[in-house]
N, C-alpha and C. Protein backbone atom coordinates (compact mmCIF):
# COMPACT_ATOMS: atom_id res chain seq x y z
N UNK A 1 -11.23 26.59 -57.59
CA UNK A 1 -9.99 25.86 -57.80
C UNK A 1 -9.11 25.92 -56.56
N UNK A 2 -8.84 27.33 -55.92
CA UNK A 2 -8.48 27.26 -55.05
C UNK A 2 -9.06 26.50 -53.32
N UNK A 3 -10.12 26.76 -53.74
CA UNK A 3 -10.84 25.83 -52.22
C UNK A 3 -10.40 24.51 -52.26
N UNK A 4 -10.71 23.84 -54.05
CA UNK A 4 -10.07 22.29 -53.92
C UNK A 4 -8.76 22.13 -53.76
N UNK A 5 -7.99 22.44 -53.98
CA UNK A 5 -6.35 22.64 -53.75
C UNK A 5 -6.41 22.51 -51.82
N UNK A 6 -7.15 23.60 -51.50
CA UNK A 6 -6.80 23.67 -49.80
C UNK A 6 -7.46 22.59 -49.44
N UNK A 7 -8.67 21.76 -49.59
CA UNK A 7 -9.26 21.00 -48.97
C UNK A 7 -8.61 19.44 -49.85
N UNK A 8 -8.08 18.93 -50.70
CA UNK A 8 -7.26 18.01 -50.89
C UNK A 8 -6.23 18.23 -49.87
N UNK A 9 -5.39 19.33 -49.91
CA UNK A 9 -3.93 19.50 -48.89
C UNK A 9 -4.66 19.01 -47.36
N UNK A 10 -5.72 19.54 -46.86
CA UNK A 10 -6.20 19.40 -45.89
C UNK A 10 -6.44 17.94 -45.47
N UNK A 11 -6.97 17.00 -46.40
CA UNK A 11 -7.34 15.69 -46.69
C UNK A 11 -5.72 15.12 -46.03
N UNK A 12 -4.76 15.56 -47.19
CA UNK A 12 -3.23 14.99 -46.94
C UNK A 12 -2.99 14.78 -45.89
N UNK A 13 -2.78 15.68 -45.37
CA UNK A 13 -2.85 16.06 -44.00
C UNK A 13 -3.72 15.26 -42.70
N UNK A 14 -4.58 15.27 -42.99
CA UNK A 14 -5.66 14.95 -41.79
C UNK A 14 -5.45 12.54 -42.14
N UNK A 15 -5.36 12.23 -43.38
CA UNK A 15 -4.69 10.71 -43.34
C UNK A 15 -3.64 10.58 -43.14
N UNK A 16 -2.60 11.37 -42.85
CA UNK A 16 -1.15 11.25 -42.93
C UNK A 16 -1.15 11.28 -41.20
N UNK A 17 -1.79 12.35 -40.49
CA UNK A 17 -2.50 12.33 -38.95
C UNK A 17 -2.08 10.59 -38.33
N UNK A 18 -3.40 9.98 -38.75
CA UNK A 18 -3.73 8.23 -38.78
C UNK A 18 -2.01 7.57 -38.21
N UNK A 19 -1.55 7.76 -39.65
CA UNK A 19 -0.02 6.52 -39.93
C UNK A 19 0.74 7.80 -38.46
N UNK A 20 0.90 8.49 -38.94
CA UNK A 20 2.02 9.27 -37.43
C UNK A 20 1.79 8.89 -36.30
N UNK A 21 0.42 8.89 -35.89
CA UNK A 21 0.13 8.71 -34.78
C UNK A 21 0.51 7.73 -34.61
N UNK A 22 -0.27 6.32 -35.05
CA UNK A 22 0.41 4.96 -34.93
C UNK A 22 1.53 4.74 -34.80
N UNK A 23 2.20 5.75 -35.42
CA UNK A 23 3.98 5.38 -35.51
C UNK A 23 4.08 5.49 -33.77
N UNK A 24 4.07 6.90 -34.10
CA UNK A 24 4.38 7.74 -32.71
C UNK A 24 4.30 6.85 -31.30
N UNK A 25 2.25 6.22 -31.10
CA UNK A 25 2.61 5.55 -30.22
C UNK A 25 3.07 4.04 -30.13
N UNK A 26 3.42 3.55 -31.01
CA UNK A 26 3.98 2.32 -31.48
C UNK A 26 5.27 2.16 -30.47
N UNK A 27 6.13 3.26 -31.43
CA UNK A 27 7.77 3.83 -31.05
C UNK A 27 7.35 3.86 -29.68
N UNK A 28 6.56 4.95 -28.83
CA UNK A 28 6.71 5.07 -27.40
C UNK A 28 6.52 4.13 -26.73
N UNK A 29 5.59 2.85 -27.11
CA UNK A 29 5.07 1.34 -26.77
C UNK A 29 6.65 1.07 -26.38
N UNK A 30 7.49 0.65 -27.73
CA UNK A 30 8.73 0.20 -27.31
C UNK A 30 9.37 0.71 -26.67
N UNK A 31 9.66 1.90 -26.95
CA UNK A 31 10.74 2.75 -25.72
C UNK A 31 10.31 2.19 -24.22
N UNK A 32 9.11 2.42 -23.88
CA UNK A 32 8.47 2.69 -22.57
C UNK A 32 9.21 1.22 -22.17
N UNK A 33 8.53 0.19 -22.96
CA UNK A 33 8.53 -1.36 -22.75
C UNK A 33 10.24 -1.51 -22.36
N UNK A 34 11.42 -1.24 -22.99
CA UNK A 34 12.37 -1.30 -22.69
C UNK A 34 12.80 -0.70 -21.45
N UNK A 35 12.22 0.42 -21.48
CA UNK A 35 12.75 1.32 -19.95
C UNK A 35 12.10 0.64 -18.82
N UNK A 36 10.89 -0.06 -19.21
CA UNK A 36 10.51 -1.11 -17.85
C UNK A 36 11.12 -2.55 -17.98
N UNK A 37 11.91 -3.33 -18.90
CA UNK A 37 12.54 -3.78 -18.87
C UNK A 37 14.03 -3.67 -18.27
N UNK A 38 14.17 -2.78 -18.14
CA UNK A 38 15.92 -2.59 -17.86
C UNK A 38 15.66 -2.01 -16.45
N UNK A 39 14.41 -1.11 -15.94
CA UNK A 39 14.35 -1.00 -14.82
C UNK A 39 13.92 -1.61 -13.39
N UNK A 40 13.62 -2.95 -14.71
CA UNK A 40 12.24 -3.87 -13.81
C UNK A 40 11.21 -3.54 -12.77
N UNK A 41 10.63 -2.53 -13.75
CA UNK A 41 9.16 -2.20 -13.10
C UNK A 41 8.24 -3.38 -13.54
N UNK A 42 7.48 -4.07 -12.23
CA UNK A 42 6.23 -4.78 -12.89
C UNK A 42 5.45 -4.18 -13.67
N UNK A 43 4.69 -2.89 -13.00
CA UNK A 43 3.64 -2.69 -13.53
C UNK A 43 4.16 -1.82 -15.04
N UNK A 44 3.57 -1.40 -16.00
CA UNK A 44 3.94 -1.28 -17.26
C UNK A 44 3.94 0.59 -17.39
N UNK A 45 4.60 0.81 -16.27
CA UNK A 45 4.42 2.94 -15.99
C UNK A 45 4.58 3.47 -17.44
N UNK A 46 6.28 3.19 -17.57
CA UNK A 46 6.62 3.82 -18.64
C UNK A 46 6.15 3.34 -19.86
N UNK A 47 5.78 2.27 -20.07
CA UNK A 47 4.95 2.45 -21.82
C UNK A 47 4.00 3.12 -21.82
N UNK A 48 3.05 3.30 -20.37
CA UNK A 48 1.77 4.47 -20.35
C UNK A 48 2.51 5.80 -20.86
N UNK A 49 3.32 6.04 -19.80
CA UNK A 49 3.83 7.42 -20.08
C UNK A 49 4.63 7.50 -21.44
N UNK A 50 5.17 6.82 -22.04
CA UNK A 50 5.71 7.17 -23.61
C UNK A 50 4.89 7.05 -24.69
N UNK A 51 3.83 6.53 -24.32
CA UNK A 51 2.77 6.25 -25.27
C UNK A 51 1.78 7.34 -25.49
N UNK A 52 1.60 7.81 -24.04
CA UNK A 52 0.64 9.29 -24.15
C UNK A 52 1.92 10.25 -24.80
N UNK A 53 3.07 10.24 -24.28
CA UNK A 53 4.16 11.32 -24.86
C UNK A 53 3.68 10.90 -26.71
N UNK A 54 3.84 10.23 -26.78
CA UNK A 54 3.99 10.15 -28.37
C UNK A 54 2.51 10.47 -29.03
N UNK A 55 1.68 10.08 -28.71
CA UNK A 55 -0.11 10.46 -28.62
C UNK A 55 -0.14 12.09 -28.47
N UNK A 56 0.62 12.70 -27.92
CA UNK A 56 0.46 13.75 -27.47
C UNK A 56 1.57 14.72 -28.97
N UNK A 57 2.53 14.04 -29.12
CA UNK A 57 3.84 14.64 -29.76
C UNK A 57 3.00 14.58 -31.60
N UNK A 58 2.27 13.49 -31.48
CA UNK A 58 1.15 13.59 -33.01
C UNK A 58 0.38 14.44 -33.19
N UNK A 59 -0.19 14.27 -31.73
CA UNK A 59 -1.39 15.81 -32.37
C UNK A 59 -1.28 17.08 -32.22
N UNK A 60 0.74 17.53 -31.49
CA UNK A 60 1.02 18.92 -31.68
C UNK A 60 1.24 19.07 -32.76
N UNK A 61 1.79 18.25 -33.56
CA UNK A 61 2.49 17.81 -35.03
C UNK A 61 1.47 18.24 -36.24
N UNK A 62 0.28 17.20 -35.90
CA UNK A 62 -1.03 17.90 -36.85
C UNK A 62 -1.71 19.19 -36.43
N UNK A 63 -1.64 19.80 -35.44
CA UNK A 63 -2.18 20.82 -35.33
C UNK A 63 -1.00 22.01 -35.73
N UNK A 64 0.02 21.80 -35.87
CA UNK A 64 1.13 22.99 -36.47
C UNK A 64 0.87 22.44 -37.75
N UNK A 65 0.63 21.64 -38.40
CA UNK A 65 0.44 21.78 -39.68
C UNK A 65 -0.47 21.95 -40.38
N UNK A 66 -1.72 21.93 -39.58
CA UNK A 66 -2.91 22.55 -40.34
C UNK A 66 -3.17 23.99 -39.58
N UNK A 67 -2.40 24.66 -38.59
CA UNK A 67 -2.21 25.52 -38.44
C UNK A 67 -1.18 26.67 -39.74
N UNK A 68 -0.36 26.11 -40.37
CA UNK A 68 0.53 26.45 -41.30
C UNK A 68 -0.37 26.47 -42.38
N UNK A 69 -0.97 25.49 -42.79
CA UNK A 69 -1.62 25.64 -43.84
C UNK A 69 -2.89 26.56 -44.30
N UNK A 70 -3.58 26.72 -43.13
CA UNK A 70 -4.41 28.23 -43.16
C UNK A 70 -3.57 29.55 -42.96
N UNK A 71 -2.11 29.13 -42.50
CA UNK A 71 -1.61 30.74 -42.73
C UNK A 71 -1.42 30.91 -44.18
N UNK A 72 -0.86 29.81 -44.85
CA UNK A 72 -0.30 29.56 -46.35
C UNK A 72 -1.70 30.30 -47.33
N UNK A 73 -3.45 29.70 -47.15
CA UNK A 73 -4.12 29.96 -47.36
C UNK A 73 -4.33 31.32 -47.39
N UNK A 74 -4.00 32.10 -46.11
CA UNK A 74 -4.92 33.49 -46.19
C UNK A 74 -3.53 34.31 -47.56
N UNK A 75 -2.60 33.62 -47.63
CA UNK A 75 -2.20 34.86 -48.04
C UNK A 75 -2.36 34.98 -49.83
C-alpha cells in the first residue's frame, strides 16, 4: 500500500515535470524576446539565455521535489 502511494506521488510529480517546464521555458521565450526587443539585438541572445534559465530553473524544481519526497518516504 505504501509503495503505491509513493509511486502514484512519484507519477504526480514526474507529469506535473512536462506542464512546468513548458511553462518555464515558454515565460523565458518571452522575457528573453522582449529584452531583445527593447535592446535591439538582431541575433535572438537573450531568449537563448532565458530559455535555458528557465529549462534549467524546472529541473532544479523537480529534482527538490522528488528529492523531498524520498526524505518524506524514509521516515
Amino acid at each position: 500500500m505504501k509503495d503505491k502511494k509513493f509511486l502514484y506521488k512519484l507519477l504526480a510529480i514526474t507529469s506535473s515535470f512536462i506542464y512546468e517546464a513548458l511553462a518555464a521555458i515558454l515565460v523565458g521565450f518571452f522575457i528573453g524576446w522582449g529584452l531583445d526587443y527593447l535592446f535591439g539585438f538582431e541575433n535572438p541572445i537573450m531568449r537563448l539565455i532565458f530559455m535555458v534559465v528557465g529549462a534549467l530553473a524546472a529541473v532544479r524544481n523537480f529534482m527538490v521535489r522528488v528529492y523531498r519526497l524520498g526524505v518524506k518516504s524514509d521516515d
